[in-house]
Protein backbone atom coordinates (compact mmCIF):
# COMPACT_ATOMS: atom_id res chain seq x y z
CA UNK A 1 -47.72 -23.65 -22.86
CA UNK A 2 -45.75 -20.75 -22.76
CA UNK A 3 -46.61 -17.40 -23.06
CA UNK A 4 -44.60 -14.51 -25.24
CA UNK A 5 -43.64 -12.66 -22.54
CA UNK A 6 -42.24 -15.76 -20.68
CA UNK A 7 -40.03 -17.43 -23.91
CA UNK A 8 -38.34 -13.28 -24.13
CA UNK A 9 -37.70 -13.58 -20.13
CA UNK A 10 -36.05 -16.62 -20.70
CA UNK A 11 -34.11 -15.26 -24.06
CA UNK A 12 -32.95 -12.55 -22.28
CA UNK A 13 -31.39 -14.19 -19.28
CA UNK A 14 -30.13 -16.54 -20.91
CA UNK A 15 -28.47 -13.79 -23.55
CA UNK A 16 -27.15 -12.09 -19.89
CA UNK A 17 -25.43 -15.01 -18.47
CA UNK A 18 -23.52 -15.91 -22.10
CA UNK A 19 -22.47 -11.92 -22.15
CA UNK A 20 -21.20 -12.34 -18.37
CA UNK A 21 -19.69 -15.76 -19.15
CA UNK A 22 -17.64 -14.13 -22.11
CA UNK A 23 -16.65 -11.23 -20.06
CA UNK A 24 -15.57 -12.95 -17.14
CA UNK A 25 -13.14 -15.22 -19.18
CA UNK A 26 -11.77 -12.35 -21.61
CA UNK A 27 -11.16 -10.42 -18.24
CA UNK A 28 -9.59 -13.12 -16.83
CA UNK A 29 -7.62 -14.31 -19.93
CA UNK A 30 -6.11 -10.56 -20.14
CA UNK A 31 -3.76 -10.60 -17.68
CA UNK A 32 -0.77 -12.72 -19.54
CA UNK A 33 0.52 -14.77 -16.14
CA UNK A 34 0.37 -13.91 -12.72
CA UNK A 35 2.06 -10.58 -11.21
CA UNK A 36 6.14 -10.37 -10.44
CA UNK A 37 6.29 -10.29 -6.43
CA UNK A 38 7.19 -6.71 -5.03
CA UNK A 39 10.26 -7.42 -3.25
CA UNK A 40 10.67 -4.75 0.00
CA UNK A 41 14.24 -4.14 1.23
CA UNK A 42 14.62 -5.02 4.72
CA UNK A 43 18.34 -3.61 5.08
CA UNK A 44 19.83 -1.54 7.24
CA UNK A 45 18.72 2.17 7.16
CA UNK A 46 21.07 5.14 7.48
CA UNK A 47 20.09 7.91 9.10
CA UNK A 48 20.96 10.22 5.80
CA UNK A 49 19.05 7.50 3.86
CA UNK A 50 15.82 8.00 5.84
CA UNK A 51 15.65 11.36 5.68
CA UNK A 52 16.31 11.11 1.91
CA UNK A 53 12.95 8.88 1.49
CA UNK A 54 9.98 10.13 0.28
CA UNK A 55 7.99 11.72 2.91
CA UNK A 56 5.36 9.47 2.45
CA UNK A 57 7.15 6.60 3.12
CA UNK A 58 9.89 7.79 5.72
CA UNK A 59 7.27 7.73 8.68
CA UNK A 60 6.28 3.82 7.82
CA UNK A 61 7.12 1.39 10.72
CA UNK A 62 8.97 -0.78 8.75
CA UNK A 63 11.31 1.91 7.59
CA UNK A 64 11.94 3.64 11.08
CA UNK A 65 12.63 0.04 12.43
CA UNK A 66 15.09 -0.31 9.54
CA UNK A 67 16.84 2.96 10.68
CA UNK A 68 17.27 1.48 14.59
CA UNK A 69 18.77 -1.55 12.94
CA UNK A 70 21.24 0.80 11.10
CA UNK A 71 22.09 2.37 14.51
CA UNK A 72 23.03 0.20 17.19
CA UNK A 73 22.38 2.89 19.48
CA UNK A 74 19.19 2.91 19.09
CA UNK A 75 18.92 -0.55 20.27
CA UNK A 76 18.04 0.66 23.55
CA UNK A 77 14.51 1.97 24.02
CA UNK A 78 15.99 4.91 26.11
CA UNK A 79 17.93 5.76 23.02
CA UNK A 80 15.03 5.64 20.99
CA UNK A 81 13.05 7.52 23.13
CA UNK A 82 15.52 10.11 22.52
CA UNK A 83 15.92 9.66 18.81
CA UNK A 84 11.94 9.73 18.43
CA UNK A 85 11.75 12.94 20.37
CA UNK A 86 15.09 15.28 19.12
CA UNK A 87 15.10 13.65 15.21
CA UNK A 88 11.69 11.82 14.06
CA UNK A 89 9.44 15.03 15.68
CA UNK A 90 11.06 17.71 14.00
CA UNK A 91 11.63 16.07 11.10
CA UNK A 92 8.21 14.81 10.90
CA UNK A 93 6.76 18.61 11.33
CA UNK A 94 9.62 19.77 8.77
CA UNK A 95 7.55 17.19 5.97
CA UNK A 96 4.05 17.93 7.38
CA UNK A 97 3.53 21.69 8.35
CA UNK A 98 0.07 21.56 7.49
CA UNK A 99 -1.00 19.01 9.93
CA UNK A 100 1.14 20.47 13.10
CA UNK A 101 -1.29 22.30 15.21
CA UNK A 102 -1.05 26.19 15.99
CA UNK A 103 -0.15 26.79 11.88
């Protein structure tokens, strides 16, 4: 025979899975149809273009690989080298003086 205390225990977990069961499908109903794919541009970068990104995004891999395939130059890694050291630097301490040391 059941007690009082053990026909409320099993009330109220019962009562808590149907609540979790209801949110879990109105949270997962909400959402219409799945998300467009972000598309990223893998073109070309110029070197104006770069410097024109946001400064968040200009230092990314993916967009300083995009400028070398802009520049056939830069193909060589002496080049780059070069480029990293006399463009990407400055530029780099241009968009974040706070983090170059001695300032």
């Amino acid at each position: 025979m059941h007690s009082g205390f053990d026909l409320f225990f099993e009330r109220d977990i019962t009562m808590r899975l149907l609540i979790g069961i209801i949110l879990i499908a109105a949270v997962g109903c909400s959402g219409g149809g799945p998300a467009e794919p972000v598309e990223f541009d893998n073109s070309p970068l110029t070197l104006e273009a770069w410097k024109a990104l946001d400064r968040l995004e200009k230092y990314d891999f993916e967009n300083l690989e995009r400028v070398r395939e802009g520049d056939p130059k830069l193909k060589s890694e002496k080049n780059w080298g070069i480029f990293m050291q006399r463009v990407v630097v400055p530029e780099r301490k241009k968009d974040f003086p706070e983090s170059t040391p001695g300032n």
